[in-house]
PDB file of N, CA and C in Angstrom:
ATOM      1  N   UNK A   1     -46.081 -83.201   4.842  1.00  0.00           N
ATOM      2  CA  UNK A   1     -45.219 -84.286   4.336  1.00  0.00           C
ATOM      3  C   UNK A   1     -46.061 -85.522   4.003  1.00  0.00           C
ATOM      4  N   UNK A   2     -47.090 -85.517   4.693  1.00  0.00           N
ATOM      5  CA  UNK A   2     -47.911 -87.098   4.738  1.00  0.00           C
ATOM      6  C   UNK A   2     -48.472 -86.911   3.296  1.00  0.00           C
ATOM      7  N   UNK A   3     -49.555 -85.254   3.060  1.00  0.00           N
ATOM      8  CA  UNK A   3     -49.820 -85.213   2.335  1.00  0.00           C
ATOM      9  C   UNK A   3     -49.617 -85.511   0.792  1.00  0.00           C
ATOM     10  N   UNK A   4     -47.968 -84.701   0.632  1.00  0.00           N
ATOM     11  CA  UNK A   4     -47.899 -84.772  -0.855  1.00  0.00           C
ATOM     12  C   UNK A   4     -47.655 -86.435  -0.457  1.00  0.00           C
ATOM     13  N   UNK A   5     -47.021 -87.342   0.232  1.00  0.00           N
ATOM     14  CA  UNK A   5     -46.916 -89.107   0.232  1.00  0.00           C
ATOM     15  C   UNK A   5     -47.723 -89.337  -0.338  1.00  0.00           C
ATOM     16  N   UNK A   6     -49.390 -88.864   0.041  1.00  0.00           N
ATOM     17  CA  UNK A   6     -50.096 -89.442  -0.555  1.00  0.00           C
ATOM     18  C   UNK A   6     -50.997 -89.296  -2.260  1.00  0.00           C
ATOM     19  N   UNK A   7     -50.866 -87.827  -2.034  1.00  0.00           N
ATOM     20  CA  UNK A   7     -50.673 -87.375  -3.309  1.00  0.00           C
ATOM     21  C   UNK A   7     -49.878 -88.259  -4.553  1.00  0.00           C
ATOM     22  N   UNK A   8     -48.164 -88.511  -4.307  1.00  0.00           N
ATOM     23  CA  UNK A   8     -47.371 -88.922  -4.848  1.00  0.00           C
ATOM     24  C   UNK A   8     -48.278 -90.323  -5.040  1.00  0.00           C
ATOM     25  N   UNK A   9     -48.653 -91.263  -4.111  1.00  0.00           N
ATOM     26  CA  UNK A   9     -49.099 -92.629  -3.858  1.00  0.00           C
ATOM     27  C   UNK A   9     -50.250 -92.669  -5.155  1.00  0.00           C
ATOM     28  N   UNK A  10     -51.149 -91.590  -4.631  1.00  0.00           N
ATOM     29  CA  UNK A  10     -52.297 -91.407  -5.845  1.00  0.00           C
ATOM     30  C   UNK A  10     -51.507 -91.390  -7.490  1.00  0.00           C
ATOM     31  N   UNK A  11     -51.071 -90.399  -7.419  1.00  0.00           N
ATOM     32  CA  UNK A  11     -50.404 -90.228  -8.614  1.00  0.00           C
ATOM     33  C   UNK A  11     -50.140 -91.586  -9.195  1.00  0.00           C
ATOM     34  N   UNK A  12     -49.159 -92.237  -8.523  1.00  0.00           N
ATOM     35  CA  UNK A  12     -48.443 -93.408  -8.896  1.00  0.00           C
ATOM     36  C   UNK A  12     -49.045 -94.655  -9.228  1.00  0.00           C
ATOM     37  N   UNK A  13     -50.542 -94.407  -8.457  1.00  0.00           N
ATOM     38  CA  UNK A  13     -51.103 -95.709  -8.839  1.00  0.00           C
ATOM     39  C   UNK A  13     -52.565 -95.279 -10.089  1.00  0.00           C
ATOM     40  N   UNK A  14     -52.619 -93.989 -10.162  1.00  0.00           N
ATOM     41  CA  UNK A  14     -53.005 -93.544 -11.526  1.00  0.00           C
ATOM     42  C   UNK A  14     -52.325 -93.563 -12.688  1.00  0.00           C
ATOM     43  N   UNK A  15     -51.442 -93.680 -12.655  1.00  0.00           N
ATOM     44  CA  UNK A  15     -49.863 -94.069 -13.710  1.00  0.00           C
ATOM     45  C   UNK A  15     -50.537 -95.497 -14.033  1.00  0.00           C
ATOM     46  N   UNK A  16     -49.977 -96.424 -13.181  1.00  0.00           N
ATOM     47  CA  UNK A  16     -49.781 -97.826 -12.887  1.00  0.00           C
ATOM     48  C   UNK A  16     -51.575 -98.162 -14.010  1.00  0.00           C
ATOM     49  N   UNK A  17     -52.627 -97.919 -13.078  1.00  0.00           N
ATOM     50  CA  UNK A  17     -53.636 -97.874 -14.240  1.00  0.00           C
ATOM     51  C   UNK A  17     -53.725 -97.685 -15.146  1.00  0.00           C
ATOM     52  N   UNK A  18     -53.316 -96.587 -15.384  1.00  0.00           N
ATOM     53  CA  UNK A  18     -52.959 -96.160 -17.343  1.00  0.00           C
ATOM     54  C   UNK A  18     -51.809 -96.928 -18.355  1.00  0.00           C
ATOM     55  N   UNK A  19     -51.298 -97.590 -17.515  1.00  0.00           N
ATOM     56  CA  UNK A  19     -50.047 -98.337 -18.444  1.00  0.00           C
ATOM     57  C   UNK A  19     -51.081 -99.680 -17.840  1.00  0.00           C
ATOM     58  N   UNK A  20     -51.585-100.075 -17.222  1.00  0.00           N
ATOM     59  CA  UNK A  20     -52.027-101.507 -17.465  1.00  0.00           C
ATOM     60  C   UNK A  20     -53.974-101.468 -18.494  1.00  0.00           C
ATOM     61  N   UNK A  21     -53.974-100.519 -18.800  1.00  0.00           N
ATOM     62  CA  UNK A  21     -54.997-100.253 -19.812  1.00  0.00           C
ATOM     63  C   UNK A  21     -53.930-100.440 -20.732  1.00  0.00           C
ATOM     64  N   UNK A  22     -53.118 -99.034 -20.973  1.00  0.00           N
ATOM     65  CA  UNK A  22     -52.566 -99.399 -22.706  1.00  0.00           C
ATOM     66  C   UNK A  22     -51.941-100.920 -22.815  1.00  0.00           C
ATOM     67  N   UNK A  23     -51.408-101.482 -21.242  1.00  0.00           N
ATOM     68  CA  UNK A  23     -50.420-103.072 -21.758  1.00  0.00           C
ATOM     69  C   UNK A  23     -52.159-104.079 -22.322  1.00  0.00           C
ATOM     70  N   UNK A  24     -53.489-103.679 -21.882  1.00  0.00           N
ATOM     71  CA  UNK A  24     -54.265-104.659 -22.509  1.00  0.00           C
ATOM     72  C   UNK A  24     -55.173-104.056 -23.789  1.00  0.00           C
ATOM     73  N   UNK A  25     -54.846-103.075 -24.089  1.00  0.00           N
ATOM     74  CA  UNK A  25     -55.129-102.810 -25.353  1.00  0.00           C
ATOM     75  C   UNK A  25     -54.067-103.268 -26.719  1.00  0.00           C
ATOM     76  N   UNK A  26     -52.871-102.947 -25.891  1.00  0.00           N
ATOM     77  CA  UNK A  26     -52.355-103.404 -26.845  1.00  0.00           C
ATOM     78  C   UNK A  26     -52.282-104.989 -27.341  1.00  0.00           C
ATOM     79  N   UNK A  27     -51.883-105.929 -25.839  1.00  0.00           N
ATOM     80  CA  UNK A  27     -52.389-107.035 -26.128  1.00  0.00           C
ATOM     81  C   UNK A  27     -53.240-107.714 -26.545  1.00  0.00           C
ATOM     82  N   UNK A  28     -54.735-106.918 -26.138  1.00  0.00           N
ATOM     83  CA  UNK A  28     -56.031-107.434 -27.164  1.00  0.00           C
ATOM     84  C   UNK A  28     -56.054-107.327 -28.658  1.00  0.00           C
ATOM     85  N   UNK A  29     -55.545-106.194 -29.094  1.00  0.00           N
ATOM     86  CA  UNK A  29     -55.434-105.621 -30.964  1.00  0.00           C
ATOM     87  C   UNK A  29     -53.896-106.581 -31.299  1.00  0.00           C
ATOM     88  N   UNK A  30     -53.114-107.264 -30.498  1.00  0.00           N
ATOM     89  CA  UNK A  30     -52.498-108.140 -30.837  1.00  0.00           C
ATOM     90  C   UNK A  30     -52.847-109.317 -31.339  1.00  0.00           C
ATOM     91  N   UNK A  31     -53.785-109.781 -30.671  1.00  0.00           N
ATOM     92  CA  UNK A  31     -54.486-111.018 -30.682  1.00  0.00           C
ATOM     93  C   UNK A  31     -55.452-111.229 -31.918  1.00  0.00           C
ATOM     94  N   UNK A  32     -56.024-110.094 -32.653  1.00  0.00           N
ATOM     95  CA  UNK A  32     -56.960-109.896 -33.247  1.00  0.00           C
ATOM     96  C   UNK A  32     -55.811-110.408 -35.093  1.00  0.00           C
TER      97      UNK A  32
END
């Protein structure tokens, strides 16, 4: 049970990274 938690936790904050890359890509090629 702890496991997949943390699994899930990983997951979620590998998400969270990938949408705050695309939110500053997109904002940088905004700016341009």
């Amino acid at each position: 049970y702890i496991i997949k938690a943390l699994k899930l936790l990983r997951l979620n904050s590998i998400s969270k990274a990938f949408f705050l890359l695309f939110y500053l890509m997109d904002f940088f090629s905004g700016l341009r």
